[in-house]
Protein backbone atom coordinates (compact mmCIF):
# COMPACT_ATOMS: atom_id res chain seq x y z
CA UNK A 1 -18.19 39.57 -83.78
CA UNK A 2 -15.51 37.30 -83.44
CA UNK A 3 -15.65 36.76 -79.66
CA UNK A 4 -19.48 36.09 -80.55
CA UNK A 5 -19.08 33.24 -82.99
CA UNK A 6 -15.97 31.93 -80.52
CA UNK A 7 -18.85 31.90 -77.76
CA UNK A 8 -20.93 29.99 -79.34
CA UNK A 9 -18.40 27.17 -81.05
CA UNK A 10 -16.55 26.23 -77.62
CA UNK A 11 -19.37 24.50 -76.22
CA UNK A 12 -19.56 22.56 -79.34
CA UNK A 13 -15.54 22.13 -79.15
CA UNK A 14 -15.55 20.83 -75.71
CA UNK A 15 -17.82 18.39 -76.18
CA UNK A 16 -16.58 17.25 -79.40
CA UNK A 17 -13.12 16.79 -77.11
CA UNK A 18 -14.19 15.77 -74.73
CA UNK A 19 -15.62 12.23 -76.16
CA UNK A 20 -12.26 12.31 -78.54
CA UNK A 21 -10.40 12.08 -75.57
CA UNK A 22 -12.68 9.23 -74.09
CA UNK A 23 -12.48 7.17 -77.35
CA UNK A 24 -8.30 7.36 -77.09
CA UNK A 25 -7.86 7.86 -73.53
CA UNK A 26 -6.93 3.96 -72.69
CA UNK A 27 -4.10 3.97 -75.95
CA UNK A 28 -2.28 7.42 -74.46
CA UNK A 29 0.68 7.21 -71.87
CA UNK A 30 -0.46 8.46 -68.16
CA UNK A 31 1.67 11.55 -68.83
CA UNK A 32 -0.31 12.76 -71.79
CA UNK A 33 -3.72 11.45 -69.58
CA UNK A 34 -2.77 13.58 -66.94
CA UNK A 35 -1.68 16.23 -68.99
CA UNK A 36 -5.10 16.45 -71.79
CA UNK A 37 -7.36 16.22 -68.83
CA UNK A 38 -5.34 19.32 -66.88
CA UNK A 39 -5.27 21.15 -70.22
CA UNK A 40 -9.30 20.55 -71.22
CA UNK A 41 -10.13 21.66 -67.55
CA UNK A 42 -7.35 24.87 -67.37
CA UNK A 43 -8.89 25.90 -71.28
CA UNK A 44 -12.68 25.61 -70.09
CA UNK A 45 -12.21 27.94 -67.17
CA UNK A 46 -10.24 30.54 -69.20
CA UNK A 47 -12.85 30.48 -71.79
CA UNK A 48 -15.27 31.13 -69.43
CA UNK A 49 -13.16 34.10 -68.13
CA UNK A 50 -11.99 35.57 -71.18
CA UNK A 51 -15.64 35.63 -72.74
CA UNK A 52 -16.82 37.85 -70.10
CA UNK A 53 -13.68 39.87 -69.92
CA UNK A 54 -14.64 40.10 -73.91
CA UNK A 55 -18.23 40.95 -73.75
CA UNK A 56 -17.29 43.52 -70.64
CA UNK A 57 -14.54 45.36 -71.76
CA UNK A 58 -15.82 45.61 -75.29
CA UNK A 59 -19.41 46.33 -74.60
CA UNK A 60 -18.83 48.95 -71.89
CA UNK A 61 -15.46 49.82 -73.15
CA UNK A 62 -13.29 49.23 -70.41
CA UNK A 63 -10.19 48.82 -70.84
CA UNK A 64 -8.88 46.75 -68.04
CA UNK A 65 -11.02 43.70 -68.95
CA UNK A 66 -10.37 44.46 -72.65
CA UNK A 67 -6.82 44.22 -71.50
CA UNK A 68 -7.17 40.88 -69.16
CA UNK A 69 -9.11 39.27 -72.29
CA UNK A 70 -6.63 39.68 -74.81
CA UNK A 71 -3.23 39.01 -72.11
CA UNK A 72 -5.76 35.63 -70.86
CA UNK A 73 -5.94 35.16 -75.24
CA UNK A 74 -2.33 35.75 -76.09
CA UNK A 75 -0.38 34.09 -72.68
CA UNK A 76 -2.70 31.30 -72.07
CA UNK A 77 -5.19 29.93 -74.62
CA UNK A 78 -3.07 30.30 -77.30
CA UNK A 79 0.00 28.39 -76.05
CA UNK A 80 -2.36 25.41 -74.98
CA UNK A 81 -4.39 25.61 -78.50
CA UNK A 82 -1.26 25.11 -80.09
CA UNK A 83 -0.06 22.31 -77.94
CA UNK A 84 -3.05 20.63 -78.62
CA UNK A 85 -3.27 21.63 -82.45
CA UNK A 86 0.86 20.87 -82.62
CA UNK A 87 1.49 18.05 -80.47
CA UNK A 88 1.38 14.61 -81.97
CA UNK A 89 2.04 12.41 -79.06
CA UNK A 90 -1.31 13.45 -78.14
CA UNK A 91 -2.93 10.73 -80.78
CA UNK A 92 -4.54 13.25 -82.84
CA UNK A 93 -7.58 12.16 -84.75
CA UNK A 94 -8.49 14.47 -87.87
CA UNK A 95 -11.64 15.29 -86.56
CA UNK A 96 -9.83 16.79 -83.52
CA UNK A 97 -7.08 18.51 -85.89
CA UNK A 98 -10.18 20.24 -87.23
CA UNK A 99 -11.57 21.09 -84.37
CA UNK A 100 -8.56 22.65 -83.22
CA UNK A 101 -7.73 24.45 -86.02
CA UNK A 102 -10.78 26.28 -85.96
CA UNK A 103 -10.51 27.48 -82.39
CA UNK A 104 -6.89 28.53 -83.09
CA UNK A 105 -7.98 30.43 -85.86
CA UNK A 106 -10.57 32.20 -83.41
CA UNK A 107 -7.71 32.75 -80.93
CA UNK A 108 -4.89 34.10 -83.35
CA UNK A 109 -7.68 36.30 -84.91
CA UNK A 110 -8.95 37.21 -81.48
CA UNK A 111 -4.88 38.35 -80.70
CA UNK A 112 -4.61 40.42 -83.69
CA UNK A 113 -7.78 42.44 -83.38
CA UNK A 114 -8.07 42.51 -80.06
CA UNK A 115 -4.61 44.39 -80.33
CA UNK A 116 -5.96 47.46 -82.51
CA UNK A 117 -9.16 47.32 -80.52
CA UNK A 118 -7.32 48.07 -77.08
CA UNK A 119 -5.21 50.89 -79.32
CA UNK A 120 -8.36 52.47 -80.73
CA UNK A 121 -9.88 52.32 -77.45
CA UNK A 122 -7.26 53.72 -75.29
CA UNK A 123 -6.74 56.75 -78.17
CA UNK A 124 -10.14 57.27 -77.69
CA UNK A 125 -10.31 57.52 -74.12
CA UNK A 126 -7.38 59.75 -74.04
CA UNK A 127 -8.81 62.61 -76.14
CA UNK A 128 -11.86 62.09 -74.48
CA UNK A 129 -10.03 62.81 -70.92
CA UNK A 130 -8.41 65.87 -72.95
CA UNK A 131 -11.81 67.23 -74.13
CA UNK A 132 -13.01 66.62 -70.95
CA UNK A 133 -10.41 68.93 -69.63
CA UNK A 134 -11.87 72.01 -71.38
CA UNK A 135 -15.08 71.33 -70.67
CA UNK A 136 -14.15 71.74 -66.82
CA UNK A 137 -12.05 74.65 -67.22
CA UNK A 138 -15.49 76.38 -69.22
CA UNK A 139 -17.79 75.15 -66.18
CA UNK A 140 -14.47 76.79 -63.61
CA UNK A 141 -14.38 80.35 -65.52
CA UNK A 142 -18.28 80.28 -65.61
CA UNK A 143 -18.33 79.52 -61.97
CA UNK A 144 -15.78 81.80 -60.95
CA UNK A 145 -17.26 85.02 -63.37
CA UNK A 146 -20.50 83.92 -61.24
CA UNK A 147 -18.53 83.95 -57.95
CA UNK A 148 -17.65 87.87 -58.91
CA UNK A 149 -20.97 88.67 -59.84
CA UNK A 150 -22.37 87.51 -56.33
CA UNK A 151 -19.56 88.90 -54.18
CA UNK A 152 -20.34 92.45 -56.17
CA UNK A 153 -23.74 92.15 -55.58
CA UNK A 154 -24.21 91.64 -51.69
CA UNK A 155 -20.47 93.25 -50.76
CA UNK A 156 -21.30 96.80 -52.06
């Protein structure tokens, strides 16, 4: 549910930012220009990413994308949500301080759950691959006890 609501508030955070950063763009040094604009682009493509790897791994329970989501969460947005949440040379404006605090609160969130939701899911599909073992090993016997029935049948 949490990757849900996070879905639908970026669009509304990256346009919020987006004309932040065009109201205080002139005052900031070209480092920090160069730097906000690299960061807004890098975050909007890694949303984009780690939404579907999300929706995917959650929804059909993979757990590769489940896995790429939350390393994409925990290595990437989160150290550049902080930056921008932390980092006062940037010129913060309240508005954007609660705009960021929000989607850091998504992301931390997203960390922490996301966590126990890989756990539960890989505990799941392990006793599933273990159940599926006996199931095999009934359809084996029943194929080889019909194996001996036919070689009985047509070899005597």
């Amino acid at each position: 549910m949490l990757l849900y609501f996070n879905a639908f508030y970026f669009p509304f955070w990256i346009i919020a930012i987006i004309v932040m950063l065009e109201a205080k763009y002139s005052s900031l040094s070209t480092l920090y220009q160069i730097i906000l604009v690299a960061i807004f682009v890098v975050m909007t493509i890694i949303e984009g990413i780690r939404v579907y790897l999300g929706y995917l791994g959650n929804l059909m329970e993979k757990v590769p994308e489940l896995a790429g989501f939350w390393l994409l969460t925990l290595l990437l947005q989160l150290p550049l949500t902080l930056f921008l949440l932390l980092n006062e040379a940037t010129m913060i404006t309240p508005f954007e301080r609660a705009m960021h605090i929000v989607l850091t609160c998504f992301v931390v969130l997203e960390v922490i759950i996301g966590y126990f939701a890989i756990r539960a899911m890989v505990n799941y599909q392990v006793t599933k691959f273990h159940l599926q073992q006996f199931t095999d090993m009934e359809r084996i016997q029943n194929l080889q006890f019909q194996n001996d029935i036919y070689e009985n049948r047509y070899t005597q």
